[in-house]
C-alpha atoms as a PDB file:
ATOM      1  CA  UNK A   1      19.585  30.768  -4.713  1.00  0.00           C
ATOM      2  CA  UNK A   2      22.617  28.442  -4.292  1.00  0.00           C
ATOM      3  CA  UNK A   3      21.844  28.184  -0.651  1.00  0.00           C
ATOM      4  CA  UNK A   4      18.150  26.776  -1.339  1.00  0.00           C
ATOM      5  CA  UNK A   5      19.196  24.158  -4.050  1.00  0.00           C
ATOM      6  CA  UNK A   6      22.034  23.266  -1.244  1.00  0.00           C
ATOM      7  CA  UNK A   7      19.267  22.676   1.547  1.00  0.00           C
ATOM      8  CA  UNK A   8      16.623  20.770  -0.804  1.00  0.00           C
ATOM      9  CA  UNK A   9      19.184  18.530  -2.141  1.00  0.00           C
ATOM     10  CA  UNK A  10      20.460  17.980   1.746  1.00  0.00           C
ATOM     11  CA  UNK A  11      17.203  17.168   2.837  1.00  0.00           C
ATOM     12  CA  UNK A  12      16.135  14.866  -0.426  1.00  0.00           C
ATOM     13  CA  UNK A  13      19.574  12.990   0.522  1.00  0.00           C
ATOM     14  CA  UNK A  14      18.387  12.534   3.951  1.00  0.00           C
ATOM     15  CA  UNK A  15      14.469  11.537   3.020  1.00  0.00           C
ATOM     16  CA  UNK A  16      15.785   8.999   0.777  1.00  0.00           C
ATOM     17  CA  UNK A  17      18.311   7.816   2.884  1.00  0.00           C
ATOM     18  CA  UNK A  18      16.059   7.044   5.901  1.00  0.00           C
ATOM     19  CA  UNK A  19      13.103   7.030   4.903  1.00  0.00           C
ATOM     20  CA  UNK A  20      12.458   4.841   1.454  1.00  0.00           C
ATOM     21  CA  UNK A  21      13.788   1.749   2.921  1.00  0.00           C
ATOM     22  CA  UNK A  22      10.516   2.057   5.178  1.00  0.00           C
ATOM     23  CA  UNK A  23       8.101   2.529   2.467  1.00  0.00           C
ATOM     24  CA  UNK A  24       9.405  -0.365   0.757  1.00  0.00           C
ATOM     25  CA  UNK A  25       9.381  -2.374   3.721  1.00  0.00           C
ATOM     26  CA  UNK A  26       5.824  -1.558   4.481  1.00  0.00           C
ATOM     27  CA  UNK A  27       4.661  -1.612   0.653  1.00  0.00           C
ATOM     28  CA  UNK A  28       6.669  -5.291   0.296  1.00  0.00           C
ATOM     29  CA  UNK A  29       4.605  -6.601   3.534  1.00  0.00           C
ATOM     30  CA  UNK A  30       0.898  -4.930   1.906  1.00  0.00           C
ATOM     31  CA  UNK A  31       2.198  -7.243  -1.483  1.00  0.00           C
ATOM     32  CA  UNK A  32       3.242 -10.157   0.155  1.00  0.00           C
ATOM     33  CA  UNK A  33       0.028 -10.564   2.394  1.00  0.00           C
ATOM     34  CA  UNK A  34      -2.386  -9.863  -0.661  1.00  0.00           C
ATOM     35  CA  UNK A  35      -0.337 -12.684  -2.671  1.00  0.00           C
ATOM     36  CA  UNK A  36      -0.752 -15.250   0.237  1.00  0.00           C
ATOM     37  CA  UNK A  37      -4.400 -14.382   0.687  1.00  0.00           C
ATOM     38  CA  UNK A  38      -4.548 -15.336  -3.119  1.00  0.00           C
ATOM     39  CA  UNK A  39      -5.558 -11.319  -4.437  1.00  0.00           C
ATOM     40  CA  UNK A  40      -3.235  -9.865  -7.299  1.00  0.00           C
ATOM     41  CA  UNK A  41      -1.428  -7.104  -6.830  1.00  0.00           C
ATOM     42  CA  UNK A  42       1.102  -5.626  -9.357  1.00  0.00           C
ATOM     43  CA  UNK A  43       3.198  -2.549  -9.071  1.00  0.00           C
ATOM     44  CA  UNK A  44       6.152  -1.765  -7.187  1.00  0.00           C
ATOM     45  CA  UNK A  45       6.073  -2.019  -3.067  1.00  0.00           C
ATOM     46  CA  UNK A  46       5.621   1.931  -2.859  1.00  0.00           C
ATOM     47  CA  UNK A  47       3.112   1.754  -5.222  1.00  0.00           C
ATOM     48  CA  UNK A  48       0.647  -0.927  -6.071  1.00  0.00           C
ATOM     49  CA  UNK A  49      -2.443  -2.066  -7.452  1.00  0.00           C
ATOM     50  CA  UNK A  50      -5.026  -4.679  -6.816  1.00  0.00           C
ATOM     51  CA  UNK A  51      -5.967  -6.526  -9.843  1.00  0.00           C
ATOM     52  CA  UNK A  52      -9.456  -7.925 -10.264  1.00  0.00           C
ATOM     53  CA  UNK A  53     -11.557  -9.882 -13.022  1.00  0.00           C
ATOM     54  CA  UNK A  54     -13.672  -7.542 -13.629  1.00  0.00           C
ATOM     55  CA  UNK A  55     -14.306  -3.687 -12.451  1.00  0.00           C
ATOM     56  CA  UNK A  56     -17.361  -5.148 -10.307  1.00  0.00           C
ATOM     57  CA  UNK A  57     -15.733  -7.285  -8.501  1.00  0.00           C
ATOM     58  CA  UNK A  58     -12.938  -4.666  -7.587  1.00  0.00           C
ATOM     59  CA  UNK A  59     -15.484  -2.066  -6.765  1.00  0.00           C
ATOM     60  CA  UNK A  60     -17.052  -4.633  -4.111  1.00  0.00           C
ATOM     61  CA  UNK A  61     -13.354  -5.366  -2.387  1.00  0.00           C
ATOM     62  CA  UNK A  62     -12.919  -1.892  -2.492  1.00  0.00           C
ATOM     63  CA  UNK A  63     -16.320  -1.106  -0.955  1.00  0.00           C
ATOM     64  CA  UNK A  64     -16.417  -3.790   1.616  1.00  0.00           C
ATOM     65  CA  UNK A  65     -12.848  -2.840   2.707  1.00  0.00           C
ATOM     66  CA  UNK A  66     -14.038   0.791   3.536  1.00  0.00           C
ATOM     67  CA  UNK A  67     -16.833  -0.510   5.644  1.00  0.00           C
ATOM     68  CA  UNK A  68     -14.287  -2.350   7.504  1.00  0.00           C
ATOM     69  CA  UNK A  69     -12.231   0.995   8.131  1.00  0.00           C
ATOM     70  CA  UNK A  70      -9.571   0.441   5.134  1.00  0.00           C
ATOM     71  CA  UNK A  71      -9.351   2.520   1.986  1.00  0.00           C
ATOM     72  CA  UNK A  72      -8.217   0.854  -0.775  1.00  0.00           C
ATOM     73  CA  UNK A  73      -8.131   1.725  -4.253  1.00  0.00           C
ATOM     74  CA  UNK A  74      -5.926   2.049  -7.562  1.00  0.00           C
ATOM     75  CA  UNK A  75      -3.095   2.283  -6.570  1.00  0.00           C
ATOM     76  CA  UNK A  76      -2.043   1.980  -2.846  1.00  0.00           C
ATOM     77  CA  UNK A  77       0.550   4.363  -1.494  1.00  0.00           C
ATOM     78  CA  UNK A  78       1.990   3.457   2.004  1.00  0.00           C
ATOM     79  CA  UNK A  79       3.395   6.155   3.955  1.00  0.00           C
ATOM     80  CA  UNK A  80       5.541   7.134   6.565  1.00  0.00           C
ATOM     81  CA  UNK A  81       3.256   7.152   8.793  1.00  0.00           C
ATOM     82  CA  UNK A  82       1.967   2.995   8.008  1.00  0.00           C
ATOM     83  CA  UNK A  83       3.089   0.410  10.328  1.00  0.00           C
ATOM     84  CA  UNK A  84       3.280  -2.591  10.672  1.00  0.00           C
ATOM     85  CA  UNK A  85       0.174  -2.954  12.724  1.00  0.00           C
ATOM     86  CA  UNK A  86      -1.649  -1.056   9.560  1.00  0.00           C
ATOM     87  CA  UNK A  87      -0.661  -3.880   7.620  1.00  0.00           C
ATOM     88  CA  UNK A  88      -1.197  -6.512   9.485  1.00  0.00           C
ATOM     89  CA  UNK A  89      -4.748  -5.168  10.292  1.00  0.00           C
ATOM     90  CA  UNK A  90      -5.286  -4.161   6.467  1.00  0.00           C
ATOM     91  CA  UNK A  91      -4.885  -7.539   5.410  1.00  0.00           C
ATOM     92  CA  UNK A  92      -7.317  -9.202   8.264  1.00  0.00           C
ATOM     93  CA  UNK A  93      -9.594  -7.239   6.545  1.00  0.00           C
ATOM     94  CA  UNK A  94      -8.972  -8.241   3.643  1.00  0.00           C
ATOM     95  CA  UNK A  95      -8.956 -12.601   4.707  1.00  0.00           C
ATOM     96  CA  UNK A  96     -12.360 -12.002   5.847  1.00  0.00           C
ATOM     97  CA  UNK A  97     -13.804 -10.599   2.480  1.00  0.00           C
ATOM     98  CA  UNK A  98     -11.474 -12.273  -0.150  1.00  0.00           C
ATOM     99  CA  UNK A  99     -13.298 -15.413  -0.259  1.00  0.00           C
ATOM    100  CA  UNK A 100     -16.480 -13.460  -0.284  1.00  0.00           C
ATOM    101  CA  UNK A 101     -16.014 -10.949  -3.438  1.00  0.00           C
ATOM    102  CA  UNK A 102     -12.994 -12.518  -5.349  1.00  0.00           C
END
């Protein structure tokens, strides 16, 4: 249906339009804050990774960030619905257990 394919591609016009910019301005911020707090993290803003030693040592960042409320794991999608408050609370998370696990 011509009409369908016309609406999708409207709306995948206007989602990328509006909305990416966000996502890579959130994901950017997530990757900028784990390089300053000295973690690795590879990938591309919308989607990246945290990149450990060894699989233990990633599994207790990882663990100790869920007690703390944050799920991490391989990889990280931000969303829509992440702010900037997410991150910036994400990554105080994170400067209390880096030193700690990494």
């Amino acid at each position: 249906d011509h009409s369908a394919a016309s609406f999708y591609n409207g709306k995948m016009h206007y989602l990328i339009e509006h909305h990416m910019g966000h996502l890579e301005r959130i994901g950017t911020a997530l990757q900028d804050g784990f390089y300053e707090l000295g973690l690795n993290c590879i990938g591309q803003p919308e989607r990246s990774v945290l990149k450990f030693d060894t699989d233990a040592e990633w599994l207790a960042f990882c663990s100790a960030m869920i007690e703390r409320g944050v799920m991490v794991h391989r990889p990280q999608f931000p969303t829509l619905n992440h702010t900037d408050t997410d991150i910036n609370f994400t990554l105080r998370q994170a400067a209390e257990i880096a030193g700690v696990v990494v």
